[in-house]
Protein backbone atom coordinates (compact mmCIF):
# COMPACT_ATOMS: atom_id res chain seq x y z
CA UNK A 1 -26.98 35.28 33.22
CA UNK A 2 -27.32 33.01 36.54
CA UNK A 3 -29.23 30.61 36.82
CA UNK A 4 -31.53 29.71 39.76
CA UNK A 5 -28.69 28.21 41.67
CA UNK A 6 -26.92 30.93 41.20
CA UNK A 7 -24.00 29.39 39.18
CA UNK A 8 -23.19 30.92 35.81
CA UNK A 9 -23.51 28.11 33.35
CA UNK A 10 -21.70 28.54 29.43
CA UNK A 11 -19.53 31.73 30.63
CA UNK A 12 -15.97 31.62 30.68
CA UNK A 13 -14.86 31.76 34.13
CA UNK A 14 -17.43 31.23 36.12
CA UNK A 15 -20.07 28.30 37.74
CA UNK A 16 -19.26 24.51 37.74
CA UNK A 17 -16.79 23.22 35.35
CA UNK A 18 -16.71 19.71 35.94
CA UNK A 19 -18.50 19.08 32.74
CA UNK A 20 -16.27 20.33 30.18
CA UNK A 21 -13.34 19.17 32.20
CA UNK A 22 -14.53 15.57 31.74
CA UNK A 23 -15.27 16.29 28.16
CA UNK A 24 -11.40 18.03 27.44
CA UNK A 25 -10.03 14.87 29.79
CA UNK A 26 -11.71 12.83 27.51
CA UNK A 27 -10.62 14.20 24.05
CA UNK A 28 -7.07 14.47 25.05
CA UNK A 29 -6.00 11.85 27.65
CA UNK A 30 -5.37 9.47 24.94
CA UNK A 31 -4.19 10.63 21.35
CA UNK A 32 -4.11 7.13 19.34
CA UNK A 33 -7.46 6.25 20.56
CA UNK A 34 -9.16 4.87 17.35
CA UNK A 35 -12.80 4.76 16.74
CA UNK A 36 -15.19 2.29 15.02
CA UNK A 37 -15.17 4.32 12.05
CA UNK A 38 -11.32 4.39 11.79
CA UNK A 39 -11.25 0.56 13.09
CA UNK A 40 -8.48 -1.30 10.43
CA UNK A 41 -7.67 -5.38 10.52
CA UNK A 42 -4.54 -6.46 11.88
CA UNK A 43 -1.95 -6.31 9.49
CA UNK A 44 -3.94 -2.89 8.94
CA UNK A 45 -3.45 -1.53 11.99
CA UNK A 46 0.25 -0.04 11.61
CA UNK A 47 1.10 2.98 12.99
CA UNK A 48 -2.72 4.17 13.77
CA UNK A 49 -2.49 7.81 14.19
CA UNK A 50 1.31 7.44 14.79
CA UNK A 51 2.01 11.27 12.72
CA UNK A 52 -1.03 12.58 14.21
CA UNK A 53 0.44 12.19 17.98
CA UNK A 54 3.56 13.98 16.49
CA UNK A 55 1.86 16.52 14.13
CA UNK A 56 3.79 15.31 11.02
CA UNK A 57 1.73 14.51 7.65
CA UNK A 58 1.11 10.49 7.15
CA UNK A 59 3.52 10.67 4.19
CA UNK A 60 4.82 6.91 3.21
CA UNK A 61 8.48 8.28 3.99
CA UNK A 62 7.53 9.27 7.43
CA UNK A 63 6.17 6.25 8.24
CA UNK A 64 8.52 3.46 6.84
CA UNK A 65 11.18 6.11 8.81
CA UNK A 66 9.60 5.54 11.82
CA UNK A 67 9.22 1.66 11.33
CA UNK A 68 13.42 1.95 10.26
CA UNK A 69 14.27 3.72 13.09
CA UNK A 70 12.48 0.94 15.64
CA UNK A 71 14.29 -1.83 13.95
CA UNK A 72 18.00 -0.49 13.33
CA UNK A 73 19.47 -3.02 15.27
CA UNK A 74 18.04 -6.49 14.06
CA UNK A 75 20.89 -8.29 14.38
CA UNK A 76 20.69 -7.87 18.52
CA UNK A 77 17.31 -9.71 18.31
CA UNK A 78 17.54 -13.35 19.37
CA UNK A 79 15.88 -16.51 17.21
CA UNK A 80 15.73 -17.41 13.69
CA UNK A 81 14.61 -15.05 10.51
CA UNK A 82 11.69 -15.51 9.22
CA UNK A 83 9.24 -13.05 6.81
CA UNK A 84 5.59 -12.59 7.81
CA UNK A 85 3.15 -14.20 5.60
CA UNK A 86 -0.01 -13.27 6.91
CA UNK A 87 -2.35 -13.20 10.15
CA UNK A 88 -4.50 -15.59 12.12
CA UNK A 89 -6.64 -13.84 14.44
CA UNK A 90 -4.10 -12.47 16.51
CA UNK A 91 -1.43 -14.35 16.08
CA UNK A 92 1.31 -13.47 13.03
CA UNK A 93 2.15 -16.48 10.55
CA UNK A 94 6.00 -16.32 10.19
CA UNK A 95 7.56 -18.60 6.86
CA UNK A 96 11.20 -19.44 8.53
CA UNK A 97 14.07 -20.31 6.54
CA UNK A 98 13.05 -23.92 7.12
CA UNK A 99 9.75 -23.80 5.32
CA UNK A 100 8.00 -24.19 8.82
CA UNK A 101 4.98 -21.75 8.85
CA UNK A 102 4.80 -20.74 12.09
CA UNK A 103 2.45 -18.69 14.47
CA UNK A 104 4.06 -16.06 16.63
CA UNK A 105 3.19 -13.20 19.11
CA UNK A 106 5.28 -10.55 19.70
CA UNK A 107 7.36 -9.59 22.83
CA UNK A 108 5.89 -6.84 24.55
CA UNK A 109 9.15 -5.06 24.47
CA UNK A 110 9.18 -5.21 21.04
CA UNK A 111 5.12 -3.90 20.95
CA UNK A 112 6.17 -0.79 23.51
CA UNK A 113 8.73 0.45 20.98
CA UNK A 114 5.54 1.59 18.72
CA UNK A 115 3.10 3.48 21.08
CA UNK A 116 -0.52 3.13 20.26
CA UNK A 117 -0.48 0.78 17.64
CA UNK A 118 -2.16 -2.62 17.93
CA UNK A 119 0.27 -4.52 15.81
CA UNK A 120 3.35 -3.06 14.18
CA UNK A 121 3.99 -5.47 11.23
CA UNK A 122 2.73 -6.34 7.68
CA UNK A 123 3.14 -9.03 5.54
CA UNK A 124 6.32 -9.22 3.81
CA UNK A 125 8.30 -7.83 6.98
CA UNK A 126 11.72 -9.37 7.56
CA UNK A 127 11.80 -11.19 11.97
CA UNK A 128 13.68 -12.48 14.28
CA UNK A 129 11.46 -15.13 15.76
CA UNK A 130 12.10 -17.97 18.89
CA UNK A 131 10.36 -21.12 18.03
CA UNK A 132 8.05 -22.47 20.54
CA UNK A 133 8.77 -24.92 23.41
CA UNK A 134 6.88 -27.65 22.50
CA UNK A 135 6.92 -29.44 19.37
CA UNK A 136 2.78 -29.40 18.97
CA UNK A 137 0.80 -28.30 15.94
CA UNK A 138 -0.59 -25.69 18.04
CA UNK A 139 2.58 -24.33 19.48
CA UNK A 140 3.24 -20.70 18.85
CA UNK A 141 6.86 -18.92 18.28
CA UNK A 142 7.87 -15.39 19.67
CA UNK A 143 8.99 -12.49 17.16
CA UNK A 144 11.95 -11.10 19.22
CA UNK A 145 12.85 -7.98 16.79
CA UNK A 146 12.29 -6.83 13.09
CA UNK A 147 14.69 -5.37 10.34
CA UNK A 148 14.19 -2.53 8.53
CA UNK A 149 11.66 -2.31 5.16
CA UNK A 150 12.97 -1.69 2.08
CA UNK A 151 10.37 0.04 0.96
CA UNK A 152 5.91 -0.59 1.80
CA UNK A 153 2.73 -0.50 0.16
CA UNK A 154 0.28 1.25 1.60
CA UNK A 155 -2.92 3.47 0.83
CA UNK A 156 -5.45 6.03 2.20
CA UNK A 157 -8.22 4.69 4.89
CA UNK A 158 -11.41 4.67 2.91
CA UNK A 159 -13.54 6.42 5.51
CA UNK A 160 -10.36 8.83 6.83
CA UNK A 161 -7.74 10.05 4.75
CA UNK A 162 -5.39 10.85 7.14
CA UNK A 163 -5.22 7.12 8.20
CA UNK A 164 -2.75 5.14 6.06
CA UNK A 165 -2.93 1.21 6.11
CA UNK A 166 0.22 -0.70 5.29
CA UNK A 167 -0.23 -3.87 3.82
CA UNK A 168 2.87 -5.30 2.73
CA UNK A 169 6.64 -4.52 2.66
CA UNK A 170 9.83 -5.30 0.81
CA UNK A 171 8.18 -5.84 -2.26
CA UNK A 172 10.20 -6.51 -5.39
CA UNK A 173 7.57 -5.41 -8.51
CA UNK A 174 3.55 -4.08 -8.53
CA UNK A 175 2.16 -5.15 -11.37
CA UNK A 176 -0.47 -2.75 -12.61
CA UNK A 177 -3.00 -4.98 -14.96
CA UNK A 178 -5.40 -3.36 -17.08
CA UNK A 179 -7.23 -4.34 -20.53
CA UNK A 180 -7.34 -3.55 -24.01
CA UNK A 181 -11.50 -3.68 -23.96
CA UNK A 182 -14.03 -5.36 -21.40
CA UNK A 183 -13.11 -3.30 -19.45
CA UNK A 184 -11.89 -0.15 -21.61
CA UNK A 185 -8.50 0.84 -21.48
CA UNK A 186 -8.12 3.22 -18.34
CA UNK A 187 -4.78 5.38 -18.62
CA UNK A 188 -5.33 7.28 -15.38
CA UNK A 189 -5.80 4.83 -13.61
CA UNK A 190 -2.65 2.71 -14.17
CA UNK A 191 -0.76 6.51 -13.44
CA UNK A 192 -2.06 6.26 -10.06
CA UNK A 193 -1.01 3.05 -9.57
CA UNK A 194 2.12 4.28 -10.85
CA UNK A 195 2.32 7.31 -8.86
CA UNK A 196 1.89 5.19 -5.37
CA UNK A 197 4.62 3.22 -6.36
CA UNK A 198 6.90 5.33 -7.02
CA UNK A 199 6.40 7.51 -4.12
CA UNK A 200 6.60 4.12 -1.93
CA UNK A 201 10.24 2.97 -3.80
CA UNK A 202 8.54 0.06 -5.37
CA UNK A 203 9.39 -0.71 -9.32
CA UNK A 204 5.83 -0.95 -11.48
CA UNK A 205 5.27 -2.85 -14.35
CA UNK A 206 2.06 -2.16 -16.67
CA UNK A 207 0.46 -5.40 -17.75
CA UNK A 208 -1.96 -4.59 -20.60
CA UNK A 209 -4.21 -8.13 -20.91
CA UNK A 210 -6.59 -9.53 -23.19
CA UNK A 211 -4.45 -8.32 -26.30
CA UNK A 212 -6.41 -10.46 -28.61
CA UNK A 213 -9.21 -7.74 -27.85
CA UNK A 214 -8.42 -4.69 -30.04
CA UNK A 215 -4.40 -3.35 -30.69
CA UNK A 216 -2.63 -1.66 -27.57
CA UNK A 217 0.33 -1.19 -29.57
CA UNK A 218 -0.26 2.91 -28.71
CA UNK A 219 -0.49 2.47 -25.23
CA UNK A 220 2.32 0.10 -24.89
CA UNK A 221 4.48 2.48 -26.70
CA UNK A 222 3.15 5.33 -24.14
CA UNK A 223 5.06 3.63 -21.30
CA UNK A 224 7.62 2.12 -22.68
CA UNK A 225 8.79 5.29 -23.99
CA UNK A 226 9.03 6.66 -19.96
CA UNK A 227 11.27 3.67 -19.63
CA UNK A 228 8.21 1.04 -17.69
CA UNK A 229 7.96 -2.16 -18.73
CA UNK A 230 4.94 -3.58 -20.83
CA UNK A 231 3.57 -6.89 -21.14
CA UNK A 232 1.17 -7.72 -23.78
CA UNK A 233 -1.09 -10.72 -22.43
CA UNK A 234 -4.04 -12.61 -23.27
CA UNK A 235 -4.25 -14.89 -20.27
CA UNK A 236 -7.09 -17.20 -21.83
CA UNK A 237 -4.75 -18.71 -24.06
CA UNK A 238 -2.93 -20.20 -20.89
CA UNK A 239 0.71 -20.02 -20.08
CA UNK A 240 1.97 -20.92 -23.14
CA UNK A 241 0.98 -17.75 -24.79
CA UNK A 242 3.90 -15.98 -25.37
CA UNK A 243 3.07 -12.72 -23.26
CA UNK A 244 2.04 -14.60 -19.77
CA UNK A 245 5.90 -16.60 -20.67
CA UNK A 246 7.35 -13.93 -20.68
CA UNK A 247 6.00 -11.99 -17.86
CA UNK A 248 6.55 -15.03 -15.86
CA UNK A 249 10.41 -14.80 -16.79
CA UNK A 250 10.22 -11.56 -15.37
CA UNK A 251 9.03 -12.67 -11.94
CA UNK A 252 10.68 -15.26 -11.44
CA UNK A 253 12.42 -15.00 -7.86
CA UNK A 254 10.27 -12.18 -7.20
CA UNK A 255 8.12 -10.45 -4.79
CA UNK A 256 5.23 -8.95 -6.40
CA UNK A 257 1.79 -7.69 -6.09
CA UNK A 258 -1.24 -7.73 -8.32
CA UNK A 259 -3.30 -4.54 -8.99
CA UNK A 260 -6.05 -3.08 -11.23
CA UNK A 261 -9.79 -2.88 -11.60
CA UNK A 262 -12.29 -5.48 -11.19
CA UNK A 263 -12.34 -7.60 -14.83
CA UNK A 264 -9.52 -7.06 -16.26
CA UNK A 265 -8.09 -10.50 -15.99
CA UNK A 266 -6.47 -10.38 -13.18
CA UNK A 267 -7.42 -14.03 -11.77
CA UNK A 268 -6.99 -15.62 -15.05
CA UNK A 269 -3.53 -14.14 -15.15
CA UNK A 270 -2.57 -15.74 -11.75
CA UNK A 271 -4.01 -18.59 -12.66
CA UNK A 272 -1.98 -18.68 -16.30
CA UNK A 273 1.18 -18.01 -14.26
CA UNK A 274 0.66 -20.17 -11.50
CA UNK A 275 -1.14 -22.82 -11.53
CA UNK A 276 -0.55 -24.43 -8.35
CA UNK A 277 -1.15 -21.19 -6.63
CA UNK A 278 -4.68 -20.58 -7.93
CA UNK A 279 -5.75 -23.96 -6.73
CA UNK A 280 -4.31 -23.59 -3.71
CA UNK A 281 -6.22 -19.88 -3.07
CA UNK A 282 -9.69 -21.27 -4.72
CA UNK A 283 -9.11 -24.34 -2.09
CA UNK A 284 -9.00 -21.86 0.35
CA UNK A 285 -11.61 -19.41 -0.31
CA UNK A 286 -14.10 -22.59 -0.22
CA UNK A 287 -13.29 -23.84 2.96
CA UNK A 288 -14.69 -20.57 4.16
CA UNK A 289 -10.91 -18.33 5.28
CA UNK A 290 -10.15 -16.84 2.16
CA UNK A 291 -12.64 -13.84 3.13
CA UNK A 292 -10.59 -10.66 2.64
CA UNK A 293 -11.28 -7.02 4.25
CA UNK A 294 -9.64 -3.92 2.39
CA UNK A 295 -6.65 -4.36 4.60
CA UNK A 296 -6.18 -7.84 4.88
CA UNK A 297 -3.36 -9.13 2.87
CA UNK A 298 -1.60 -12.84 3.05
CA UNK A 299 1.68 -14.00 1.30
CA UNK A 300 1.75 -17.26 -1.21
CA UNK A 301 5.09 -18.89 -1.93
CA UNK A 302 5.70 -19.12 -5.62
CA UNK A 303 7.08 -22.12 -7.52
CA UNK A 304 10.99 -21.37 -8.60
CA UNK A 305 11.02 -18.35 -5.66
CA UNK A 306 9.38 -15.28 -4.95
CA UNK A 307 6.39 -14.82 -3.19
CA UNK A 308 2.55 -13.65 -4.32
CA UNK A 309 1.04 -11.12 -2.19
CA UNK A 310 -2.75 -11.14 -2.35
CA UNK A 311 -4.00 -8.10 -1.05
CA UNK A 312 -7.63 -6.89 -2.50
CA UNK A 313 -7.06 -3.51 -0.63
CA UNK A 314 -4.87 -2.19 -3.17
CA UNK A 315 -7.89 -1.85 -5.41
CA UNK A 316 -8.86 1.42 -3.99
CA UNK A 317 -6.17 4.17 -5.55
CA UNK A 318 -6.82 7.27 -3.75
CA UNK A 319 -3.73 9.51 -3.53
CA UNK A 320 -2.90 11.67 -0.38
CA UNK A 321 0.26 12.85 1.32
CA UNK A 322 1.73 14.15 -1.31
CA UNK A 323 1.99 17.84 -2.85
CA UNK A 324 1.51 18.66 -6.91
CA UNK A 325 5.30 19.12 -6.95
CA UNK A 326 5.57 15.39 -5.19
CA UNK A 327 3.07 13.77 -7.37
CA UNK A 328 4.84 15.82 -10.53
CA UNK A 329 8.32 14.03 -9.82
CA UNK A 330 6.40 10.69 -10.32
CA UNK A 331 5.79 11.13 -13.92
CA UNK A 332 9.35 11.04 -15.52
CA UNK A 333 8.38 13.44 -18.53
CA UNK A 334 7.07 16.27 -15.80
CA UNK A 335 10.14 15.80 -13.67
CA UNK A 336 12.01 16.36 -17.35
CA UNK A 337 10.65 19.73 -17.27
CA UNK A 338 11.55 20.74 -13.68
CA UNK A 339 13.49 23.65 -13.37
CA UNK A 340 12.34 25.21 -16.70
CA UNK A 341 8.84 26.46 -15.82
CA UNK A 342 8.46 30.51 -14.67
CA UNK A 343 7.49 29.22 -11.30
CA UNK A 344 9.75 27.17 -8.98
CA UNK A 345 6.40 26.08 -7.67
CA UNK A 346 4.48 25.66 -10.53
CA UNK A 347 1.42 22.81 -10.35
CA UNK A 348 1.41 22.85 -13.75
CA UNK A 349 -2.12 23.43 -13.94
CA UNK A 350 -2.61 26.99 -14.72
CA UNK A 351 0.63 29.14 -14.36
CA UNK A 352 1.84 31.02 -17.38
CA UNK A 353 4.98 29.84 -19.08
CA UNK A 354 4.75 26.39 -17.80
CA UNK A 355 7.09 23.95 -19.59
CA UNK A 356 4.98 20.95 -18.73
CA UNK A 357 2.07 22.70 -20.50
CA UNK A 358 4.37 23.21 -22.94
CA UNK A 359 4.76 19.99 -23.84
CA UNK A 360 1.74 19.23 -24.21
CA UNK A 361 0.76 21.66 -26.42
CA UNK A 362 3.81 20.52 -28.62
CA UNK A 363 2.84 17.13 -28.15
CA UNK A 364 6.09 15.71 -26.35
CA UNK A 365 3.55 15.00 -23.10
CA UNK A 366 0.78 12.81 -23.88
CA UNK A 367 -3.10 14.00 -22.74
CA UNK A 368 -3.98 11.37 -20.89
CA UNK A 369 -0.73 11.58 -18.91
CA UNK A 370 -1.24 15.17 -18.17
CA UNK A 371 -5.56 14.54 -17.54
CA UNK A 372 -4.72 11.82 -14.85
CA UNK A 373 -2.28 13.81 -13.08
CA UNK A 374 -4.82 16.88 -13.32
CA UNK A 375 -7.35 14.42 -11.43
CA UNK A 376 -5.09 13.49 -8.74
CA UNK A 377 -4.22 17.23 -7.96
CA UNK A 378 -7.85 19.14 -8.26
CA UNK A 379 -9.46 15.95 -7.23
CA UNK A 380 -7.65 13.66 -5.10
CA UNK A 381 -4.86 16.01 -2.99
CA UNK A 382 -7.76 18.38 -2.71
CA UNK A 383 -10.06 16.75 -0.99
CA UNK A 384 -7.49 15.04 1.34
């Protein structure tokens, strides 16, 4: 009905418009616009909303294609190489081939490539950087162009799933730490750990710690037998216990990062490893800048090679992007049975004459494999 100026208000096609048209101008003028809510820190911050603008899922192949397909040509980019370490403010801390830690900006060039993203690196990318002109402690550099990622790390935004923060790349080894006891043992939790990285390209090792605790002879032997390697630790013994030796071996030239669940030993296992390094972070953390947010990641340089990264964030382990069939391929006695179930689609979940069920019922798949990849489908993928 009219009102009493005689416009129609709320009916299609008629009265003054100028409301809504401020309100549609306003919702679509600007597709990466992020909100508080979705707000990330700066190494964070890559590729906010970049599959949204396009319509694609935020699957980690989609986005390190899209980072690989900016930086194809590195080798045009002027300046020394360099590999991010972290961020101050921002400003990106570049470790050059001459030890020099170095803070950069990036050429706006460079930035343009990317549309809508604040800052389009992480730590562990591989630059092309110009020093600065002056030789001052507060001189900055210039990041001129970036090669391509071998692989990232990356997980779901806690407050928006369909954000995906990447906090490091070209990693080398995640190593997935969890306990005998105090805390209990948590199988499904080290397959999601597992799953992420091997849907990201990065090799996992399971690090089961205070051994001296109870035997984890049975769940070492669960993942050696899919061909993952086990440590058995008890970091409070120090680095001379034989386990922490020999994982250190193992890492040696590496590029790794840390995960698992709050008391499992992870500290004491960095600080068994590497001494130096856990001073050098404690150090830090008292000054007052060793505060971490769940995105915030920074690089340590480890003695003999290979780098540390310390990245809190990877705590959380929510899976999304993927489909059953996806998540299915990452555990290597499911992908066994593909092509032998009834269904060419089966989720392996409810579907009659389902190999992977099969298994299990015969005893070749273990429960708590097939429980924790049960979670991730009805729980996880379904609520993303």
């Amino acid at each position: 009905m009219p009102s009493q100026d005689g416009k129609y208000k709320g009916v299609k096609g008629h009265g003054n418009r100028q409301g809504l048209g401020r309100l549609r101008r306003a919702n679509t003028q600007n597709p990466a616009r992020v909100t508080g809510l979705e707000r990330q820190d700066e190494d964070g911050e890559v590729f906010d909303r970049l599959t949204t603008k396009s319509g694609s899922s935020h699957s980690g192949e989609s986005l390190l294609a899209r980072f690989n397909r900016v930086a194809r040509s590195p080798a045009s980019a002027a300046g020394l190489r360099g590999v991010v370490t972290g961020f101050s403010g921002a400003l990106i801390r570049v470790l050059g081939e001459d030890a020099v830690d170095l803070p950069c900006t990036v050429r706006q060039a460079l930035k343009k490539q990317i549309g809508g993203v604040k800052n389009p690196l992480c730590v562990g990318d591989v630059v092309h950087y110009l020093p600065g002109d002056r030789p001052l402690e507060d001189d900055t550099g210039v990041i001129t162009g970036i090669e391509p990622r071998r692989n990232q790390l990356e997980r779901a935004d806690s407050h928006n799933r369909s954000l995906i923060h990447v906090f490091a790349a070209n990693l080398d080894c995640l190593i997935i730490v969890s306990s005998v006891g105090a805390p209990e043992f948590k199988p499904g939790l080290i397959d999601r750990y597992l799953v992420i990285a091997g849907a990201n390209a990065i090799p996992a090792v399971v690090v089961i710690n205070k051994s001296d605790l109870a035997d984890a002879t049975l769940a070492r032997d669960l993942y050696r037998r899919l061909g993952i390697p086990v440590y058995l630790t008890c970091a409070s013994r120090g680095p001379l216990e034989a386990g922490v030796r020999a994982l250190g071996a193992f890492l040696l030239g590496k590029t790794c990062v840390f995960a698992g669940q709050s008391g499992v030993g992870k500290s004491s296992l960095i600080n068994a490893l590497f001494p130096s390094l856990a001073a050098r972070t404690g150090s830090v953390a008292l000054a007052g800048h060793g505060r971490h947010t769940t995105t915030s990641a920074v690089a340590y340089r480890l003695p003999g090679g290979g780098q540390l990264v310390d990245s809190p964030g990877v705590r959380e382990c929510a899976i999304t992007g993927l489909s059953a069939q996806a998540v299915a391929l990452q555990y290597p006695e499911f992908a066994a049975c593909q092509g032998l179930c009834r269904f060419t689609n089966c989720t392996h979940l409810h579907e009659p004459e389902c190999a992977v069920r099969a298994g299990l019922a015969a005893g070749t798949i273990s429960p708590s494999r097939w429980e924790s990849y049960r979670s991730i489908v009805t729980e996880d993928l379904a609520a993303s």
